[in-house]
N, C-alpha and C. Protein backbone atom coordinates (compact mmCIF):
# COMPACT_ATOMS: atom_id res chain seq x y z
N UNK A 1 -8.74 -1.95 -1.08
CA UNK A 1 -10.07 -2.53 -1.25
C UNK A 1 -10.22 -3.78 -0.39
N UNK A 2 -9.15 -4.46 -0.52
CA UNK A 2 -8.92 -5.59 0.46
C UNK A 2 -9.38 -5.58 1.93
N UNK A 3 -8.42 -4.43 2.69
CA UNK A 3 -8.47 -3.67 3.85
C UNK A 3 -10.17 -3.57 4.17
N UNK A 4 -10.67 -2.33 2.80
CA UNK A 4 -12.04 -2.32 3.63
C UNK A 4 -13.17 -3.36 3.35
N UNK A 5 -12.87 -4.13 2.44
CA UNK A 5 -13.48 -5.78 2.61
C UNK A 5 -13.56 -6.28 3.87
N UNK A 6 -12.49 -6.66 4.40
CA UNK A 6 -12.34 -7.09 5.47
C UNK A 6 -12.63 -6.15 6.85
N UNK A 7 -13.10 -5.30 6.84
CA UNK A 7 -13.60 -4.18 7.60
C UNK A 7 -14.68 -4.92 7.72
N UNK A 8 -15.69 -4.92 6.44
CA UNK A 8 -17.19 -4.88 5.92
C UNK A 8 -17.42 -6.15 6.38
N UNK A 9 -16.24 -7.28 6.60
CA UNK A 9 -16.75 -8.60 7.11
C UNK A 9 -16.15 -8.50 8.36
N UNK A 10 -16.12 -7.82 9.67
CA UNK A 10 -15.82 -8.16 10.78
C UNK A 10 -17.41 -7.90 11.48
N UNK A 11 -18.14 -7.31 10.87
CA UNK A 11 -19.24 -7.22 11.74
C UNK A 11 -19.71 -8.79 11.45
N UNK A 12 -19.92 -9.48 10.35
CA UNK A 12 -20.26 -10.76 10.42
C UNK A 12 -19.84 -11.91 11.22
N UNK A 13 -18.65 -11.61 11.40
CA UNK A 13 -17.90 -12.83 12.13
C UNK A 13 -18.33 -12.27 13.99
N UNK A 14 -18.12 -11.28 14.09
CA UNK A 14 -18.82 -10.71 15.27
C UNK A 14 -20.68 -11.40 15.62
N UNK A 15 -21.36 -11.34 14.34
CA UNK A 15 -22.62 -11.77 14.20
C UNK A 15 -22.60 -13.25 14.51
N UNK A 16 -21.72 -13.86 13.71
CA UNK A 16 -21.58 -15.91 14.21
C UNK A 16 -21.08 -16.14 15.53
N UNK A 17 -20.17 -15.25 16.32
CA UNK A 17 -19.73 -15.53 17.23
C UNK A 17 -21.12 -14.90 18.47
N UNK A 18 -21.61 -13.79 18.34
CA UNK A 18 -22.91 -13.85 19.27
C UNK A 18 -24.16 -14.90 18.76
N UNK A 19 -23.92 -15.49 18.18
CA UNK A 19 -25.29 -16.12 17.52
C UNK A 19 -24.82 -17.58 18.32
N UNK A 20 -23.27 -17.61 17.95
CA UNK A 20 -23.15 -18.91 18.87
C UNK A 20 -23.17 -18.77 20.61
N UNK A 21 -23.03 -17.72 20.94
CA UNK A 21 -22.90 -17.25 22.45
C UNK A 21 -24.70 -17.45 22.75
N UNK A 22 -25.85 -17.00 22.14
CA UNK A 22 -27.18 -17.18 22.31
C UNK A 22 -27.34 -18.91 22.46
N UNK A 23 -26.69 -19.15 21.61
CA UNK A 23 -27.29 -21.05 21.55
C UNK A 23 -26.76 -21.16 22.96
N UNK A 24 -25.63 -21.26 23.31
CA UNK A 24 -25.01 -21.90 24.48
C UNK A 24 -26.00 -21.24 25.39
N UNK A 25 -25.93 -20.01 25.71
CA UNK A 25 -27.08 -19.91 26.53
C UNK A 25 -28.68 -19.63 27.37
N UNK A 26 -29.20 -20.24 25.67
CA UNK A 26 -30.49 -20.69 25.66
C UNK A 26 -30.70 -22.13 26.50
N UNK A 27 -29.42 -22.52 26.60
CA UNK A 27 -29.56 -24.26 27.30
C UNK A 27 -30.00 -24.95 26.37
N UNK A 28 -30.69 -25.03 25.71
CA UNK A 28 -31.49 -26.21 24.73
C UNK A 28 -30.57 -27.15 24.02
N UNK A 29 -29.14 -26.88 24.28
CA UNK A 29 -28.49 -27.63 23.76
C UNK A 29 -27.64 -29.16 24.57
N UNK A 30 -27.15 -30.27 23.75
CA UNK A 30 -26.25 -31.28 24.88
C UNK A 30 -25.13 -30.50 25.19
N UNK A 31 -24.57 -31.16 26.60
CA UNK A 31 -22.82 -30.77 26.44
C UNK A 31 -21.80 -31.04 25.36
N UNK A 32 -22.30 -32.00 24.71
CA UNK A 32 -21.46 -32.49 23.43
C UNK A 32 -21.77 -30.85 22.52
N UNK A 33 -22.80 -30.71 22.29
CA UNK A 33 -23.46 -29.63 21.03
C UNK A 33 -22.88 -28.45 21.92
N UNK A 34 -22.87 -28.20 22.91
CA UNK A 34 -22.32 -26.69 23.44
C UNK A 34 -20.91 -26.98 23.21
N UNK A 35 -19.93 -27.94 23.50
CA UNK A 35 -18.36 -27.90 23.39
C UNK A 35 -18.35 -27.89 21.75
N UNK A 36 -18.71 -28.41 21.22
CA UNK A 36 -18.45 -28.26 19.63
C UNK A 36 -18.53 -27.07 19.42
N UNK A 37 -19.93 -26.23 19.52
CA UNK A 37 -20.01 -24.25 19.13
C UNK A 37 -19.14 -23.90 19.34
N UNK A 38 -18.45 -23.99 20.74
CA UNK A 38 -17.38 -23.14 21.54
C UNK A 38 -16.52 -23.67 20.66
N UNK A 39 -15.85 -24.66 20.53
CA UNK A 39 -14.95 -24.97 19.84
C UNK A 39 -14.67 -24.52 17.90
N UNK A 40 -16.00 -24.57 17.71
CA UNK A 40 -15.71 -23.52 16.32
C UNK A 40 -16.11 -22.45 16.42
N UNK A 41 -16.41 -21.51 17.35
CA UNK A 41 -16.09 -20.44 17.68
C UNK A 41 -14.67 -19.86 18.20
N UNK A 42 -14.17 -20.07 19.08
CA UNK A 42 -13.00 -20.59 19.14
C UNK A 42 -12.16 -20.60 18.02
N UNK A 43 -12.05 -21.55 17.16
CA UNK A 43 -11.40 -21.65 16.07
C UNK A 43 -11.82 -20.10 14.94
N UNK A 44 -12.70 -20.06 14.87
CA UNK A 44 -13.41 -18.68 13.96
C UNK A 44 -12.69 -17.70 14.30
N UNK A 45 -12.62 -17.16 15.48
CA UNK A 45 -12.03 -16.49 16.24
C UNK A 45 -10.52 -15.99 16.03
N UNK A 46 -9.90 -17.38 16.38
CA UNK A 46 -8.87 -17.56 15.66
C UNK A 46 -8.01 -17.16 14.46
N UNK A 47 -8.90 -17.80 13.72
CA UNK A 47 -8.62 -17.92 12.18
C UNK A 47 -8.59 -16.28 11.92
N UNK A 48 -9.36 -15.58 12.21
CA UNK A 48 -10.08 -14.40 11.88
C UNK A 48 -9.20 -13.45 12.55
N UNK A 49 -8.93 -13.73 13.45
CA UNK A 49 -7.74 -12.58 14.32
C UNK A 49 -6.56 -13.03 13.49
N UNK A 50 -5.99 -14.21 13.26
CA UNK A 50 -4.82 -14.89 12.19
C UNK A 50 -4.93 -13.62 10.98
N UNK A 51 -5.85 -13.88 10.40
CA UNK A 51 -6.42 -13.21 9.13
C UNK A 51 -5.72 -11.56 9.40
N UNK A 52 -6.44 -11.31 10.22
CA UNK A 52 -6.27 -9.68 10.39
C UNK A 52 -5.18 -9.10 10.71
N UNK A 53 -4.52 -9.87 11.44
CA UNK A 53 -3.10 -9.62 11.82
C UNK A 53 -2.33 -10.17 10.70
N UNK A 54 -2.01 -10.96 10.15
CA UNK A 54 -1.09 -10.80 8.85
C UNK A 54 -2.04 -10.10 7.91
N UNK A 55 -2.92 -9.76 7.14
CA UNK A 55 -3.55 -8.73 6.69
C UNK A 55 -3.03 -7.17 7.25
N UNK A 56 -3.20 -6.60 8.06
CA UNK A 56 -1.84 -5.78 8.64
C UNK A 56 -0.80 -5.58 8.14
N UNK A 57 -0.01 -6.45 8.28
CA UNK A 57 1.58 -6.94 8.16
C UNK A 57 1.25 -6.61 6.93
N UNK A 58 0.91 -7.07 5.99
CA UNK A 58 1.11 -7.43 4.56
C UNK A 58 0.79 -6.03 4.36
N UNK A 59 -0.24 -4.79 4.57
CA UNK A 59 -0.65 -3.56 4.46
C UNK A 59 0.63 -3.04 5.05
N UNK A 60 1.27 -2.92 5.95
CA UNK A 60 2.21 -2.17 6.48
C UNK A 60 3.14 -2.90 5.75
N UNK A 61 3.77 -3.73 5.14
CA UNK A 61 4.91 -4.24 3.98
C UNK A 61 4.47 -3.23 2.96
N UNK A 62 3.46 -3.03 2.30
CA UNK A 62 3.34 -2.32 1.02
C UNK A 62 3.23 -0.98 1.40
N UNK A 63 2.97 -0.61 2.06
CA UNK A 63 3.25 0.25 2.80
C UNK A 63 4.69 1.14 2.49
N UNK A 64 5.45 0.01 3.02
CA UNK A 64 6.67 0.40 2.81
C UNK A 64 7.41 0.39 1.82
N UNK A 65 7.05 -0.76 1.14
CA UNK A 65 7.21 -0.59 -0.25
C UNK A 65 6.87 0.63 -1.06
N UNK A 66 5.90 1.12 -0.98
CA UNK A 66 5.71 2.13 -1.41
C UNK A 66 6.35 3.48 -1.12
N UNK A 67 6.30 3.50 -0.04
CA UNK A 67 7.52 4.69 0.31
C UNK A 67 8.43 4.43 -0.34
N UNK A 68 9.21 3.72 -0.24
CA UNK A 68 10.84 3.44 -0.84
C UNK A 68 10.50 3.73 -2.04
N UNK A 69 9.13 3.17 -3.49
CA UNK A 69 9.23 3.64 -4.60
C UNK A 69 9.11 5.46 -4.97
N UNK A 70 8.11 5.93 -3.90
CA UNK A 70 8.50 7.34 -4.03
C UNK A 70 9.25 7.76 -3.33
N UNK A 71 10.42 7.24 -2.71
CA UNK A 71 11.70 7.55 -2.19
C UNK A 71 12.45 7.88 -3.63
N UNK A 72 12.37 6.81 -4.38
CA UNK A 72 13.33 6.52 -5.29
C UNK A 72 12.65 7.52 -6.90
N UNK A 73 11.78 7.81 -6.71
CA UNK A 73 10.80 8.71 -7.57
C UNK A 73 11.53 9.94 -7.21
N UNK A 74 11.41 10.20 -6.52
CA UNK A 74 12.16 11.88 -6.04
C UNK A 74 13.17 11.70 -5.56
N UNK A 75 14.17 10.85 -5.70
CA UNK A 75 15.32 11.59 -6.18
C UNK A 75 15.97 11.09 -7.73
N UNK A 76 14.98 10.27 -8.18
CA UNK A 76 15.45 10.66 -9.37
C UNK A 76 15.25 11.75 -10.41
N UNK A 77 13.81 12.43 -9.91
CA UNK A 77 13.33 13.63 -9.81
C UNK A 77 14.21 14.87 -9.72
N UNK A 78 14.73 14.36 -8.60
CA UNK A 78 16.06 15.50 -7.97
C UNK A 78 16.91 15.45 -8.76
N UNK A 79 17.69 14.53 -9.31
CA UNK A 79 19.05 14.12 -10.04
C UNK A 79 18.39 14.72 -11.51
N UNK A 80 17.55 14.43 -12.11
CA UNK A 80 17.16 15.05 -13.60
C UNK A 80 16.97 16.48 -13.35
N UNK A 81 16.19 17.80 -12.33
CA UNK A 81 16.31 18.52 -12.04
C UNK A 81 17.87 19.35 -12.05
N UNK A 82 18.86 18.42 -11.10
CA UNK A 82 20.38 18.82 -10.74
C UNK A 82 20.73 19.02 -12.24
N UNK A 83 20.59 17.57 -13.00
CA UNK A 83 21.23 17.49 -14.62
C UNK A 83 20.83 18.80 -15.35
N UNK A 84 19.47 19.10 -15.47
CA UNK A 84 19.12 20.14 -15.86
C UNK A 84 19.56 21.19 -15.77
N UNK A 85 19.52 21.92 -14.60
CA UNK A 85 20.04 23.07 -14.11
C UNK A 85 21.62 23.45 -15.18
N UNK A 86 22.57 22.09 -14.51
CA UNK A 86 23.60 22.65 -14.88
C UNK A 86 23.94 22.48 -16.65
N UNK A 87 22.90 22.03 -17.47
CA UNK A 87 22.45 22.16 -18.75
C UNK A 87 22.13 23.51 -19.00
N UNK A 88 21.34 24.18 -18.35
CA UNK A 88 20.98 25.28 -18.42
C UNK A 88 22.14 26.49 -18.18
N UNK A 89 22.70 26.29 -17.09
CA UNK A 89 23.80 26.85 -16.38
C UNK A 89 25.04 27.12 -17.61
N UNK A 90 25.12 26.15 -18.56
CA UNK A 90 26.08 25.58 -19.83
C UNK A 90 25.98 26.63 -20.71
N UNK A 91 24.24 26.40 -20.62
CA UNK A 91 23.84 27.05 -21.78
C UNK A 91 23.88 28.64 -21.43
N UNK A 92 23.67 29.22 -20.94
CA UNK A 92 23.82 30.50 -20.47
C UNK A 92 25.19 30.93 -20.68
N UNK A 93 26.10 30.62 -20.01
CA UNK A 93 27.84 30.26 -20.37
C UNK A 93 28.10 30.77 -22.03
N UNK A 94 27.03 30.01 -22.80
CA UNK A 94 27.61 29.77 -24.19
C UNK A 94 27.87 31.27 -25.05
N UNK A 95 28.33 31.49 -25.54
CA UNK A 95 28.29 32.60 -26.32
C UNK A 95 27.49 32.99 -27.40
N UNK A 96 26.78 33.62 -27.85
CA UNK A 96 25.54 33.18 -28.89
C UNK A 96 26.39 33.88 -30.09
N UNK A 97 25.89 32.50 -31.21
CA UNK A 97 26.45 32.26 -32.25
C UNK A 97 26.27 34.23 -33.10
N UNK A 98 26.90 34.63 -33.97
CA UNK A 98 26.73 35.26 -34.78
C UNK A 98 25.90 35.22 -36.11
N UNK A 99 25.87 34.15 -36.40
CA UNK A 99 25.25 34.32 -38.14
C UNK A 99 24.50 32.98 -37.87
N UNK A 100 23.52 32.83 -39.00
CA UNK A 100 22.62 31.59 -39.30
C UNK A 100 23.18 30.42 -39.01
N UNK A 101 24.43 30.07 -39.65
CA UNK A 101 25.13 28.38 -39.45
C UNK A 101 25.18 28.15 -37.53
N UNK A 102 26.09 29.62 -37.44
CA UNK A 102 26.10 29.40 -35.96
C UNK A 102 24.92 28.76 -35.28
N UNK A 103 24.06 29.66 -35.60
CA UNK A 103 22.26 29.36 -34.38
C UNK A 103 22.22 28.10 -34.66
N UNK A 104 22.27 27.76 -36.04
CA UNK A 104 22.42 26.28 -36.78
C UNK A 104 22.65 25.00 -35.69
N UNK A 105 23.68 25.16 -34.98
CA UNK A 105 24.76 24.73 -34.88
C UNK A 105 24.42 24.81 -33.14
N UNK A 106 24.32 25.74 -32.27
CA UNK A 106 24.11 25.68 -31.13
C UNK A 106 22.74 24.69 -30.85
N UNK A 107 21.87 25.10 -32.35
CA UNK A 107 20.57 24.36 -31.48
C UNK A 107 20.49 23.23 -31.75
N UNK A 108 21.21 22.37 -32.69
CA UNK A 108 21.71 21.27 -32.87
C UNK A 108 22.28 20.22 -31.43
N UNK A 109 23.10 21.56 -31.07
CA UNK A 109 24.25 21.18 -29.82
C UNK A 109 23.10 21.04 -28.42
N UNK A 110 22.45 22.06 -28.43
CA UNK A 110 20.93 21.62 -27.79
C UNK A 110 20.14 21.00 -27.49
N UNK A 111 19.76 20.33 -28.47
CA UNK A 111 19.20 18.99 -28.50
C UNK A 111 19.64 17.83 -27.91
């Protein structure tokens, strides 16, 4: 949500930075008032490319983070599967009880 926030605000900062590019060259301004725009444009600029590029980073960190948790999701996935099997594998093996206590008694061992 972050990500496309910051999507939704690059056309704005795009918008301050031509709005300041019109003042400068409408002329109507001093040299003092044109180096200041440029200069917090400039800085905007900045800040805003700063922004986006560790914004990135921080998306491609979780990123990875995330992989590694469903790294670690499937194979523990895998390992309860393996356990299973050879639960099953056991159980097949077993000899089935004869009389009531027996069944009793296996499905006890079952559990």
């Amino acid at each position: 949500a972050f990500m496309m926030e910051l999507t939704a605000h690059q056309s704005s900062v795009g918008n301050v930075l031509q709005a300041g590019n019109q003042l400068i060259a409408q002329g109507n301004l001093s040299e003092e008032e044109e180096d200041e725009i440029r200069e917090q444009m400039t800085l905007l600029n900045s800040r805003w490319e700063n922004l986006r590029v560790a914004s990135m980073d921080r998306q491609s960190r979780l990123h990875e983070v995330l992989m590694d948790l469903q790294q670690q999701q499937l194979q523990q996935l895998s390992d309860w599967l393996t356990q299973t099997e050879g639960r099953i594998r056991k159980m097949e093996k077993e000899s089935i009880a004869g009389d009531m206590k027996g069944y009793v008694a296996q499905i006890e061992q079952h559990k």
